[in-house]
N, C-alpha and C. Protein backbone atom coordinates (compact mmCIF):
# COMPACT_ATOMS: atom_id res chain seq x y z
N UNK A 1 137.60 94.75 125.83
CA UNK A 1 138.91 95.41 125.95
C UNK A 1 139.26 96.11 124.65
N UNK A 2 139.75 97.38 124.58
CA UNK A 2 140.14 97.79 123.34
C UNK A 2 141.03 97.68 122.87
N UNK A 3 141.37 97.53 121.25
CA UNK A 3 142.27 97.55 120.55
C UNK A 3 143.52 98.20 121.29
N UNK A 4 144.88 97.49 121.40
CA UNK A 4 145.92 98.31 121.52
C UNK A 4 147.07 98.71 120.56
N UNK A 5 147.15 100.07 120.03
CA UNK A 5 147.76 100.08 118.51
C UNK A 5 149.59 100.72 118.77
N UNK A 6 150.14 100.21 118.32
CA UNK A 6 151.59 100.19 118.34
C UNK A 6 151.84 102.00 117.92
N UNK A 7 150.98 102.37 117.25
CA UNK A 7 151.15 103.83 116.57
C UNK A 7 149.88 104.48 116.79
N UNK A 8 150.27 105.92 117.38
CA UNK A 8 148.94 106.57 117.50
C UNK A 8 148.10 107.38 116.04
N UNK A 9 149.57 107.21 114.65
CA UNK A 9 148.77 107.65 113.74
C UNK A 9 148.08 106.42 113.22
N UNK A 10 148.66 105.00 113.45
CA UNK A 10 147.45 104.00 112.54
C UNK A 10 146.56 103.95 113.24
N UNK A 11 146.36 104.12 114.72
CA UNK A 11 144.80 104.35 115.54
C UNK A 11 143.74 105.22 114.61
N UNK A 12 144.78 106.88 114.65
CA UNK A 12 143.73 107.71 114.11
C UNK A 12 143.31 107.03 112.92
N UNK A 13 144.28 106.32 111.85
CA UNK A 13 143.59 106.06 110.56
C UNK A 13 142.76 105.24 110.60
N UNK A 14 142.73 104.62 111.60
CA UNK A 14 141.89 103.09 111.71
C UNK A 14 140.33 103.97 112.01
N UNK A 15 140.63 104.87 113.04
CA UNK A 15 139.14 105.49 113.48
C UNK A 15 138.98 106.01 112.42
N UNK A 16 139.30 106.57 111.81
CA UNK A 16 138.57 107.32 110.70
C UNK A 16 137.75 105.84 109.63
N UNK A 17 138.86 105.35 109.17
CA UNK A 17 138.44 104.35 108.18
C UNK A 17 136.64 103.50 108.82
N UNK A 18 136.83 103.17 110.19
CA UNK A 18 135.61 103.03 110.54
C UNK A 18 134.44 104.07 110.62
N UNK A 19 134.47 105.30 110.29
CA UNK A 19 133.22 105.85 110.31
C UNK A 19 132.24 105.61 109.32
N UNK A 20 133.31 105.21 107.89
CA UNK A 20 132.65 104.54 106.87
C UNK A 20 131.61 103.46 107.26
N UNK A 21 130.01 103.57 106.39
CA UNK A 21 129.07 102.54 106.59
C UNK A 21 129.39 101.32 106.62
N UNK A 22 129.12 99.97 107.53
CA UNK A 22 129.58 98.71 107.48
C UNK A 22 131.09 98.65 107.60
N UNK A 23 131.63 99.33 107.94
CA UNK A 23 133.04 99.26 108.40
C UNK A 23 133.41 99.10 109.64
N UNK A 24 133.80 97.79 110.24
CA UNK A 24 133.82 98.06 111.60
C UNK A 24 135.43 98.25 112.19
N UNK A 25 136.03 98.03 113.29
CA UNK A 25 137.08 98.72 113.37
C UNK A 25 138.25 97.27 113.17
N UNK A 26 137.95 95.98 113.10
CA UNK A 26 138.70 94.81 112.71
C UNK A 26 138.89 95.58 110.95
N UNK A 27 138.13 95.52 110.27
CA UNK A 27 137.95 95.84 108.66
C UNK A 27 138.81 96.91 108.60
N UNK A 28 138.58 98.06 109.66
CA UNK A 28 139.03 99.26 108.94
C UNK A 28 140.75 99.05 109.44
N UNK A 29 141.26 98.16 110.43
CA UNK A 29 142.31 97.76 110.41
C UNK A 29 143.09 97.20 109.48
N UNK A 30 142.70 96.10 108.93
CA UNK A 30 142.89 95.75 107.67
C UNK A 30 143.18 96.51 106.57
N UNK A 31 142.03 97.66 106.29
CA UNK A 31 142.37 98.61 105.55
C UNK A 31 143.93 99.44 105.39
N UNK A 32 143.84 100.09 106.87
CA UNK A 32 144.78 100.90 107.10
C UNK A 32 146.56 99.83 106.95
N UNK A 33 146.38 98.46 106.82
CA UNK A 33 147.59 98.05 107.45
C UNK A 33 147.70 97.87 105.77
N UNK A 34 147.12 97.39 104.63
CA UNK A 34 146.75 97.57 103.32
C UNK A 34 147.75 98.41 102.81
N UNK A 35 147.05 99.59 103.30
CA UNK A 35 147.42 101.14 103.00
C UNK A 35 148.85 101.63 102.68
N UNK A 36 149.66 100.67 104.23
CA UNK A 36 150.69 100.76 104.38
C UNK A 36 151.54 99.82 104.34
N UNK A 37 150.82 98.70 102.96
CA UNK A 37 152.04 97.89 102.37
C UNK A 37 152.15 98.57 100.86
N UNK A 38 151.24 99.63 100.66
CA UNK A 38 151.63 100.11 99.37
C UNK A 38 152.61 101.26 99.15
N UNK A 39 152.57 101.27 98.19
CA UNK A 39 154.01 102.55 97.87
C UNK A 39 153.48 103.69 98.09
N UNK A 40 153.96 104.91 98.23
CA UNK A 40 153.57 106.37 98.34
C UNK A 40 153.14 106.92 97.31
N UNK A 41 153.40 106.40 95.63
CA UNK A 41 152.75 106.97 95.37
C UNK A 41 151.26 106.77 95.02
N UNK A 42 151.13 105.09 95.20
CA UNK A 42 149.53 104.87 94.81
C UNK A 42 148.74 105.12 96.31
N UNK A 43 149.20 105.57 97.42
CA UNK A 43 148.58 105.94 98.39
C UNK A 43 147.99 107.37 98.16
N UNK A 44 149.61 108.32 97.51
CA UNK A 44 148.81 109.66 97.62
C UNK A 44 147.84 110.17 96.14
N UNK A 45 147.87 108.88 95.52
CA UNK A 45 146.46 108.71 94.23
C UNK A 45 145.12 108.38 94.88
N UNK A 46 145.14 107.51 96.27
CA UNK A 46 144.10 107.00 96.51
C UNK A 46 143.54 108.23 96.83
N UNK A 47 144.47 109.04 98.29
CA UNK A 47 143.82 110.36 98.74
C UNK A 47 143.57 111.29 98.10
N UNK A 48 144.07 111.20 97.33
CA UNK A 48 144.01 112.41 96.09
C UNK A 48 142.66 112.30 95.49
N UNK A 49 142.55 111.43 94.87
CA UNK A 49 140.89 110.88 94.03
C UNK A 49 139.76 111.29 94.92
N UNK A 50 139.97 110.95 96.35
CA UNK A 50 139.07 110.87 97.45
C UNK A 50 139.01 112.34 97.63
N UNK A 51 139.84 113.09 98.14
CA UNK A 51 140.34 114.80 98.08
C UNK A 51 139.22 115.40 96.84
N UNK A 52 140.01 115.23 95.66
CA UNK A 52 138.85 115.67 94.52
C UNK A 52 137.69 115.12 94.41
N UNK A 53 137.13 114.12 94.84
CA UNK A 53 135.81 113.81 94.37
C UNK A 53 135.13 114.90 95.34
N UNK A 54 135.51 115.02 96.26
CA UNK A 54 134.70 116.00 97.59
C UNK A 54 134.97 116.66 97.19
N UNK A 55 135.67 117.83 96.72
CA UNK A 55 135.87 118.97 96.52
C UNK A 55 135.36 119.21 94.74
N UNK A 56 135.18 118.37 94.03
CA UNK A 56 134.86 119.13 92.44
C UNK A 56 133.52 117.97 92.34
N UNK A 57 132.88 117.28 92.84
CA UNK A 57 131.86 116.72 92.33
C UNK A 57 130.67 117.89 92.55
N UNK A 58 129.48 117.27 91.48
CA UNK A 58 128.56 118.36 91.78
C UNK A 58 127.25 117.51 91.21
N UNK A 59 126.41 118.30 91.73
CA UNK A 59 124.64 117.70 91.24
C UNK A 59 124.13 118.23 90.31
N UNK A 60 123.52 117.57 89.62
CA UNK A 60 122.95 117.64 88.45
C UNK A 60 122.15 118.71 88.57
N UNK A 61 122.04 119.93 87.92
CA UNK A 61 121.11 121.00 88.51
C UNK A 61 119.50 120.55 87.61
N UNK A 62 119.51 119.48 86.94
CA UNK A 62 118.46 119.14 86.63
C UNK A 62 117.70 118.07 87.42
N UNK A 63 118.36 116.74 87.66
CA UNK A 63 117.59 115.92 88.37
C UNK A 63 118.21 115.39 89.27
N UNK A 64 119.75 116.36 89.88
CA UNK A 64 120.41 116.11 91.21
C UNK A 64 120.70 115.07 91.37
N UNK A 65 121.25 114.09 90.50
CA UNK A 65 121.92 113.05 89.95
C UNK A 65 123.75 113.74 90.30
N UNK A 66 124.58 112.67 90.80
CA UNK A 66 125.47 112.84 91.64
C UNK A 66 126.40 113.52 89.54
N UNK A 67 127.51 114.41 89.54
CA UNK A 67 127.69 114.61 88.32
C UNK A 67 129.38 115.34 88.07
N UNK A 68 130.15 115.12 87.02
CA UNK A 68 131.45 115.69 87.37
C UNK A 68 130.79 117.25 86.33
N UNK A 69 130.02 117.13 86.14
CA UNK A 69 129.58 118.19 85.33
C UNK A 69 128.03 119.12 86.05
N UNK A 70 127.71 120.13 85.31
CA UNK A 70 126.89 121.25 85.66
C UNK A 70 125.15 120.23 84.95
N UNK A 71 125.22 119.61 84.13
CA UNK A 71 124.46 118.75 83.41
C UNK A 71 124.91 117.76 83.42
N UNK A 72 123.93 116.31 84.13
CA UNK A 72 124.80 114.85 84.32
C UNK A 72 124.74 114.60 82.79
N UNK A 73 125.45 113.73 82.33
CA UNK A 73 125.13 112.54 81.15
C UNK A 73 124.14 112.33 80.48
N UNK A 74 123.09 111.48 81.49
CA UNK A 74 121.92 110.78 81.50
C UNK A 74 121.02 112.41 81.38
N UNK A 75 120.94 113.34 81.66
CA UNK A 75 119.97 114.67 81.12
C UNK A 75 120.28 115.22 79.95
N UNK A 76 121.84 115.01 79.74
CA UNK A 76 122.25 115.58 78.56
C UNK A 76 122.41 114.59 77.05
N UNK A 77 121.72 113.39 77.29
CA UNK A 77 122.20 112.15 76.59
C UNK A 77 121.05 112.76 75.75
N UNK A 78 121.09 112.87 74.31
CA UNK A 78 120.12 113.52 73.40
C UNK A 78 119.04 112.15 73.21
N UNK A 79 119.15 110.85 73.35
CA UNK A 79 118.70 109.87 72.62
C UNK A 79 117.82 108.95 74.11
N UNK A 80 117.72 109.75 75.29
CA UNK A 80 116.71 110.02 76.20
C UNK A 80 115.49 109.86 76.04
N UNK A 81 114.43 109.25 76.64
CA UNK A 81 113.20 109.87 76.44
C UNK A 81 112.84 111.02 77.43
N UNK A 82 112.86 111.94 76.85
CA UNK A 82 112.56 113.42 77.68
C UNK A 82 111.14 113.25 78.07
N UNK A 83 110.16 112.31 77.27
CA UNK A 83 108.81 112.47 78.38
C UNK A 83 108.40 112.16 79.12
N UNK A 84 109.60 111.06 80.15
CA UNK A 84 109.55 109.95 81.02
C UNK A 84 110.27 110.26 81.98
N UNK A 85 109.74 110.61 83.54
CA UNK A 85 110.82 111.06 84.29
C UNK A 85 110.79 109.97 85.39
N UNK A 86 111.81 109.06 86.19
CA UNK A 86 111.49 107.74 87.22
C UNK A 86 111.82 108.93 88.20
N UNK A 87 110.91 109.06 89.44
CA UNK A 87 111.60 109.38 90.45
C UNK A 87 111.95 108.28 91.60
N UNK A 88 113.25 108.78 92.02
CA UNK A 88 114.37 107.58 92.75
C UNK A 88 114.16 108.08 94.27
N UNK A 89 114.95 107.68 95.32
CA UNK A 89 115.21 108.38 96.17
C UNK A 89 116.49 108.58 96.47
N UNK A 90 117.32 108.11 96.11
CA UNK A 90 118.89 108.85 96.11
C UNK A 90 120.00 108.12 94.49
N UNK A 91 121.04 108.19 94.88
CA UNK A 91 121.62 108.19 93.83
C UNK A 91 122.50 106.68 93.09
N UNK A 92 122.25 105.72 94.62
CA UNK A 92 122.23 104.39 94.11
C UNK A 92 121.23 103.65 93.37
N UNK A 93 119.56 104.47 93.68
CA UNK A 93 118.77 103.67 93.10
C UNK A 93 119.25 104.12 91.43
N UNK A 94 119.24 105.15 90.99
CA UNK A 94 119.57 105.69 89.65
C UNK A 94 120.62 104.44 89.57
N UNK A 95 121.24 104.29 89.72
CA UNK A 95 122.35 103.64 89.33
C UNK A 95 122.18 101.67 88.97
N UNK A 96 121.11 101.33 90.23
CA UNK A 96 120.48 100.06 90.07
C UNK A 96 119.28 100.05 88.73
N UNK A 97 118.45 101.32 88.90
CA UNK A 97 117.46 101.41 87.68
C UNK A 97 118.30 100.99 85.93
N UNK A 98 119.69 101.96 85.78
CA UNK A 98 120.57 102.10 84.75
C UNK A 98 121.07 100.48 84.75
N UNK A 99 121.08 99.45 85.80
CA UNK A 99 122.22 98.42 85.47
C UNK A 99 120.91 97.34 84.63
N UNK A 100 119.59 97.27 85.27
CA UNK A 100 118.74 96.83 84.30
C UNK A 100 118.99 96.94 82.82
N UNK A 101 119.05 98.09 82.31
CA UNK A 101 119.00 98.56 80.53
C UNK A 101 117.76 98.48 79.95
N UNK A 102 116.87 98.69 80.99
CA UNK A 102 115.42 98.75 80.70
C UNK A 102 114.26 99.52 80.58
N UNK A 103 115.65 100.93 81.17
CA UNK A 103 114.66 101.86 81.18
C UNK A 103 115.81 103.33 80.89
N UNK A 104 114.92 103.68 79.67
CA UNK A 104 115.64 105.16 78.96
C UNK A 104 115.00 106.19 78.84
N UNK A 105 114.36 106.76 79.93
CA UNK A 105 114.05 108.15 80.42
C UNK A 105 114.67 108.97 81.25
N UNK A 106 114.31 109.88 81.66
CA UNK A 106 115.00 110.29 82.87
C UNK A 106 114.64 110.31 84.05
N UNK A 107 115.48 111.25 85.45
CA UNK A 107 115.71 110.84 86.61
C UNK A 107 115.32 112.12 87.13
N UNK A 108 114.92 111.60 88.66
CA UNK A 108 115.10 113.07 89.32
C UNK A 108 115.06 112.34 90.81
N UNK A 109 116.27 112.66 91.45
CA UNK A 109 116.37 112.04 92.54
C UNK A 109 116.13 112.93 93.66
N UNK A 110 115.21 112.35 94.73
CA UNK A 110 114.65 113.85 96.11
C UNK A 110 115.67 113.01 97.12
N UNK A 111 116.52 112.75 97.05
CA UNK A 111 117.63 112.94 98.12
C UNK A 111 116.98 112.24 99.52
N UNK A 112 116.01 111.50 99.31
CA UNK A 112 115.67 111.11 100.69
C UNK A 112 113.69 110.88 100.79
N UNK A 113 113.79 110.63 101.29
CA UNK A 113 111.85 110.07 101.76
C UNK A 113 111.14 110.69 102.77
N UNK A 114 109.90 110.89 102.66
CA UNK A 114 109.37 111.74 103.73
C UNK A 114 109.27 110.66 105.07
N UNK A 115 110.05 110.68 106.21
CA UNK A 115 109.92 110.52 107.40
C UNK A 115 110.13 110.95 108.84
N UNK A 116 108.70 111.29 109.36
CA UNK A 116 108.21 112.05 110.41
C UNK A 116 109.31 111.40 111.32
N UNK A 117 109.39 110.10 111.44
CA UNK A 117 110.40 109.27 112.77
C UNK A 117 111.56 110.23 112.34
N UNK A 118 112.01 110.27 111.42
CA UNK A 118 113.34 110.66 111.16
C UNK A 118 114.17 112.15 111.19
N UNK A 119 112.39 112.76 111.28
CA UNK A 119 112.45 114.40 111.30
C UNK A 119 112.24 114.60 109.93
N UNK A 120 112.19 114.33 108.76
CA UNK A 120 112.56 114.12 107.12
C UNK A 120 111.54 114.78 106.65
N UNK A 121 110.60 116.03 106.45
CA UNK A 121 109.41 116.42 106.11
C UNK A 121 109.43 116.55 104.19
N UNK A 122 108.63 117.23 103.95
CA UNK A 122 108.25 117.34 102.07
C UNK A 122 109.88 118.46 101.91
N UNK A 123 110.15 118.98 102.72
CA UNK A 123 110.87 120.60 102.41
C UNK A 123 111.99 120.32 102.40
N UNK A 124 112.31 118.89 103.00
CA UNK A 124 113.73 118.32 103.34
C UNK A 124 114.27 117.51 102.08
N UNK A 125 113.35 117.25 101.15
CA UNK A 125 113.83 116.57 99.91
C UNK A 125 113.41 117.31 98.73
N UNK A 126 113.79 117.05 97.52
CA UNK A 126 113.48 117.57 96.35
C UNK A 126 112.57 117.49 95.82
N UNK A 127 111.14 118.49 96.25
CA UNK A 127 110.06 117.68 95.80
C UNK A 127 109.94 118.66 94.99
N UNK A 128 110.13 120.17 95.14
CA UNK A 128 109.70 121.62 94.59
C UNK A 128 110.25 121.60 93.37
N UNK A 129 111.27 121.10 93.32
CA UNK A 129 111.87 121.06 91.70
C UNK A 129 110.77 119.98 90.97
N UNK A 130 110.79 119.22 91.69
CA UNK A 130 110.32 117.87 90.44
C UNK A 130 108.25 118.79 90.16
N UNK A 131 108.16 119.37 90.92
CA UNK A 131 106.83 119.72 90.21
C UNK A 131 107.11 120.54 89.54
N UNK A 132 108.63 121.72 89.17
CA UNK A 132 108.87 122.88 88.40
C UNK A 132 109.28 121.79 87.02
N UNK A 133 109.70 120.83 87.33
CA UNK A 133 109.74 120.25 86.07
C UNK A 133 108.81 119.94 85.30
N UNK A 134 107.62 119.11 85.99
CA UNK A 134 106.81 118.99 85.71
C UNK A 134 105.39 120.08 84.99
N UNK A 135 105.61 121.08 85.50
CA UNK A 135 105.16 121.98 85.01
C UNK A 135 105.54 122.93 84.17
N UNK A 136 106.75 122.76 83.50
CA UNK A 136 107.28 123.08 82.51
C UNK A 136 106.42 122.41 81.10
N UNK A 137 105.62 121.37 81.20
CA UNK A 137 104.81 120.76 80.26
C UNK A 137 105.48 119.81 79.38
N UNK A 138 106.68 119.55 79.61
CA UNK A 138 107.36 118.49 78.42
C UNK A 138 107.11 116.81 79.13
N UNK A 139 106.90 116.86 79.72
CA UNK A 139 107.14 115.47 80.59
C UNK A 139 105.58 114.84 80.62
N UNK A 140 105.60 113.57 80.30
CA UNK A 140 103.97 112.90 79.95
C UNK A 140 103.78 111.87 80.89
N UNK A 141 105.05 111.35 81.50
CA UNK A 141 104.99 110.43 83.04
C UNK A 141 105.91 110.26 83.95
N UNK A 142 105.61 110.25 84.94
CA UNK A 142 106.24 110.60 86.25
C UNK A 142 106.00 108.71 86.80
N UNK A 143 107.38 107.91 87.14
CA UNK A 143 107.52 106.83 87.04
C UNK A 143 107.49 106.96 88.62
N UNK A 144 106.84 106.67 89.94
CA UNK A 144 107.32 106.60 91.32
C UNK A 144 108.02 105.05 91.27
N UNK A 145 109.41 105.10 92.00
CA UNK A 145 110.23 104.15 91.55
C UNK A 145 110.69 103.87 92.90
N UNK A 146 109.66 104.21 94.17
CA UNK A 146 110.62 104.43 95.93
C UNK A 146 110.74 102.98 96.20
N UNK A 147 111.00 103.25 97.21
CA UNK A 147 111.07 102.01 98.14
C UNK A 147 109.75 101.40 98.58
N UNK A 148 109.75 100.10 98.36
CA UNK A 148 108.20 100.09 98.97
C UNK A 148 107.86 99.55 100.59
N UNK A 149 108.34 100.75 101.23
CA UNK A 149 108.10 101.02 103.04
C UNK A 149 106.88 101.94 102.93
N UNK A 150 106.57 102.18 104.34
CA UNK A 150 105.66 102.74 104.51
C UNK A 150 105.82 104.50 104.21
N UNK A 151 107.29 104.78 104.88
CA UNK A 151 108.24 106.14 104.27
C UNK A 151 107.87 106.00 102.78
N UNK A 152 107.80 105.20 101.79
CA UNK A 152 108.16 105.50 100.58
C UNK A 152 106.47 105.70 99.60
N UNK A 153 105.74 104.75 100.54
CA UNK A 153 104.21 105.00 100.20
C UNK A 153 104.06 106.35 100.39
N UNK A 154 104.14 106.58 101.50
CA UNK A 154 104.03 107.93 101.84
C UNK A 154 104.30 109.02 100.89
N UNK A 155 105.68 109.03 100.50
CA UNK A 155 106.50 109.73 99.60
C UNK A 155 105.26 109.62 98.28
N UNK A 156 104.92 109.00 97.79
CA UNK A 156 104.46 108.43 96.87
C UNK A 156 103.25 109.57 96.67
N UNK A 157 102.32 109.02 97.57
CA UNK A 157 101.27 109.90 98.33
C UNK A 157 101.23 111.05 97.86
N UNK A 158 102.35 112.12 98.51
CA UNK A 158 102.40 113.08 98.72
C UNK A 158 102.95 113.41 97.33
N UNK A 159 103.34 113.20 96.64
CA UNK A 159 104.15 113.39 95.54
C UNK A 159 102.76 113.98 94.33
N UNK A 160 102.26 112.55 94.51
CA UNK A 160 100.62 112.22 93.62
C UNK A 160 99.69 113.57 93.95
N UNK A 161 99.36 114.17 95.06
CA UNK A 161 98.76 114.97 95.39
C UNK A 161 99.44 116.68 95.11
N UNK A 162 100.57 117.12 95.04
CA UNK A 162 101.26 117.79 94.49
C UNK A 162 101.44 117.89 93.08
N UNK A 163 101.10 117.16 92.44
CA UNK A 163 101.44 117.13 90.77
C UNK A 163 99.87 116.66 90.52
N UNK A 164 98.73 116.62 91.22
CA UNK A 164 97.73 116.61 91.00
C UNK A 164 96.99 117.71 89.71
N UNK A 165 97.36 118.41 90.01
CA UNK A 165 96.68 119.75 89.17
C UNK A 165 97.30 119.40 87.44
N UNK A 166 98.62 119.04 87.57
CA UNK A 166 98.91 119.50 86.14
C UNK A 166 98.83 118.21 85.24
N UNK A 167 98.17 117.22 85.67
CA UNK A 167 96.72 116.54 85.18
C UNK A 167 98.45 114.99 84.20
N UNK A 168 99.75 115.02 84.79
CA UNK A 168 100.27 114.08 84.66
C UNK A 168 100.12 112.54 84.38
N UNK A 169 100.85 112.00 83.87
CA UNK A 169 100.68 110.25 84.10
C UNK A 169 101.07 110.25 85.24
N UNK A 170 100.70 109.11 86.32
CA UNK A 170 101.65 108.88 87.62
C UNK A 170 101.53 107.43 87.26
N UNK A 171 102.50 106.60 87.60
CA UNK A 171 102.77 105.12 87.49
C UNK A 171 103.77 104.78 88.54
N UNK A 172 103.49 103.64 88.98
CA UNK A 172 104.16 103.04 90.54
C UNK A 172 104.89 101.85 90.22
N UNK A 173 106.27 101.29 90.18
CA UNK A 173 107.14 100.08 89.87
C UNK A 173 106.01 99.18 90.31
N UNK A 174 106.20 97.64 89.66
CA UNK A 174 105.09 96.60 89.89
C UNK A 174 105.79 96.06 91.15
N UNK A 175 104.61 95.22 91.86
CA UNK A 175 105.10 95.18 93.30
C UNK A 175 105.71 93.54 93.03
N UNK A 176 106.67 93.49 92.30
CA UNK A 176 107.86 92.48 92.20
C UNK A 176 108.52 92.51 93.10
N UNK A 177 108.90 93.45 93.48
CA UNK A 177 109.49 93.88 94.83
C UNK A 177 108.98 93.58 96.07
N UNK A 178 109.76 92.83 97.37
CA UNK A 178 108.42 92.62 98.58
C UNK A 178 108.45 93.81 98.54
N UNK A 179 107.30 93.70 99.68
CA UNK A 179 107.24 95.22 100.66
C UNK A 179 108.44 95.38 101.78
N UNK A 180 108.80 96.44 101.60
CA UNK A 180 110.54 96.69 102.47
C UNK A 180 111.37 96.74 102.08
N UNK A 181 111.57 95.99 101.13
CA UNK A 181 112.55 95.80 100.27
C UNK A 181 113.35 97.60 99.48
N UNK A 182 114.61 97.54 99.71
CA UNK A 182 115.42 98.61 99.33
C UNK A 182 115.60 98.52 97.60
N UNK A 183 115.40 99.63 97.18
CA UNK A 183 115.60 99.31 95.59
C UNK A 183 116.92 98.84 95.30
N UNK A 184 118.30 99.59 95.98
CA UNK A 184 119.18 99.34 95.50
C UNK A 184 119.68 97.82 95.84
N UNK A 185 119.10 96.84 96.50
CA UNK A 185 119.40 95.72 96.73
C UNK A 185 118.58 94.74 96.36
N UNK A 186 117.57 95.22 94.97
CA UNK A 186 116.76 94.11 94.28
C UNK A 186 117.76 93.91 92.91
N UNK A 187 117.36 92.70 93.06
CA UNK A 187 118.64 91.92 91.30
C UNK A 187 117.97 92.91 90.26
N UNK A 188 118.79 92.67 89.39
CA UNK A 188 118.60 93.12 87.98
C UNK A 188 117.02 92.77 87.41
N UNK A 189 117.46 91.77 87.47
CA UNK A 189 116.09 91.65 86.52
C UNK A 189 114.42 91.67 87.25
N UNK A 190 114.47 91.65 88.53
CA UNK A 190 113.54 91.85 89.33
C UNK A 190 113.04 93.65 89.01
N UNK A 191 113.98 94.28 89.38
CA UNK A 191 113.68 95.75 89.21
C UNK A 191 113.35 96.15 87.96
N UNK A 192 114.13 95.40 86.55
CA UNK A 192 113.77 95.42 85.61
C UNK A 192 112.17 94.96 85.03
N UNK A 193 111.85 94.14 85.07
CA UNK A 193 110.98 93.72 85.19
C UNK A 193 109.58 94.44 85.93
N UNK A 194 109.59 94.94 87.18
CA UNK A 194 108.78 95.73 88.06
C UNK A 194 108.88 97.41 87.08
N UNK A 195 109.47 97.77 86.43
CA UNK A 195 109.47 99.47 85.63
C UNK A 195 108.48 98.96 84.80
N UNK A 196 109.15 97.74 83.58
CA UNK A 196 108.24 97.41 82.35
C UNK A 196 106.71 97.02 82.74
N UNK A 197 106.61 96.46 84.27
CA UNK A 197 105.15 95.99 84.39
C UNK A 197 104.57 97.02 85.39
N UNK A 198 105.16 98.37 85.26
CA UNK A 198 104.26 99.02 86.01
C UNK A 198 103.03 99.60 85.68
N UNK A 199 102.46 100.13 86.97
CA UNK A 199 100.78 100.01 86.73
C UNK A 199 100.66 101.25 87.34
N UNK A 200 99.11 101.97 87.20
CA UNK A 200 98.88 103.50 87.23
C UNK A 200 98.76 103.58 89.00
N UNK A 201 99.55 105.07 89.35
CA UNK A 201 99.16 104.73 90.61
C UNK A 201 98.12 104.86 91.48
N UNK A 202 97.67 104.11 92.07
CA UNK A 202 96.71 104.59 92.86
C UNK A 202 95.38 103.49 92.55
N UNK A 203 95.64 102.73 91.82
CA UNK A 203 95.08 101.56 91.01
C UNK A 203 95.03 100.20 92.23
């Protein structure tokens, strides 16, 4: 039986609040009833923040790292190792790699993994940049940092064979990690640990 809501605008807010991931429509009730024990003006701060982050955030035009700037931080941080690049697959793993403190190179995130189930091909993620980087000649290793699924082997794969020519380091996180396992949901020191003990790929 469905929800019956006293107001047809806390319905709409409730549906919306559930489209959010893991939000189901008990939670996003909660939310909305939240919402509206607070005052007006820390409500129209919440929307507001939410309003601007969509409208002025932007990607790193270097390693498409989520950024309030044209150059994230972490590319522009001078004290970097510029010859170390991890590639991630989106912008939480960057963020799990950074909570370690174990690793001070840089990033280049392809927005996603090659999967055929998913429709997801090489053209659909950022792969064309990361070899223009790479072939720019400053960079001495290319860290594969995916997920370790069969999507992310894959990724891996294909990555290795593309940056083949310009005669790179390639190195693969140590398999600390099971197999399946999502990067952004391995502890700290597990992921930490798997960068420092990684091994060449293909080994």
């Amino acid at each position: 039986m469905d929800q019956q809501y006293p107001s047809q605008l806390l319905e709409k807010a409730v549906q919306e609040f559930s489209k959010l991931p893991g939000i189901g429509r008990k939670t996003a009730l909660r939310l909305v009833l939240h919402l509206l024990r607070q005052g007006n003006e820390d409500v129209s701060e919440f929307a507001q923040s939410i309003e601007r982050m969509r409208r002025e955030v932007k990607y790193c035009r270097i390693c498409h790292n989520i950024s309030d700037t044209e150059i994230c931080p972490i590319c522009s941080d001078v004290h970097r190792d510029v010859h170390t690049v991890c590639v991630v697959e989106n912008i939480q793993d960057v963020m799990a790699v950074e909570n370690t403190q174990q690793y001070q190179g840089l990033y280049h995130v392809l927005g996603g993994i090659i999967s055929p189930m998913d429709g997801i091909g090489p053209n659909d993620i950022e792969l064309d940049s990361l070899v223009d980087r790479v072939e720019e000649g400053t960079i001495d290793e290319v860290i594969l940092a995916l997920s370790s699924t069969m999507e992310g082997d894959t990724t891996n794969f294909y990555i290795s064979r593309k940056l083949a020519h310009t005669g790179v380091k390639l190195s693969v996180i140590a398999r600390g990690i099971s197999v399946g396992d999502e990067l952004e949901y391995t502890d700290e020191v597990t992921l930490g640990r798997s960068i420092l003990n990684r091994t060449p790929f293909g080994k």
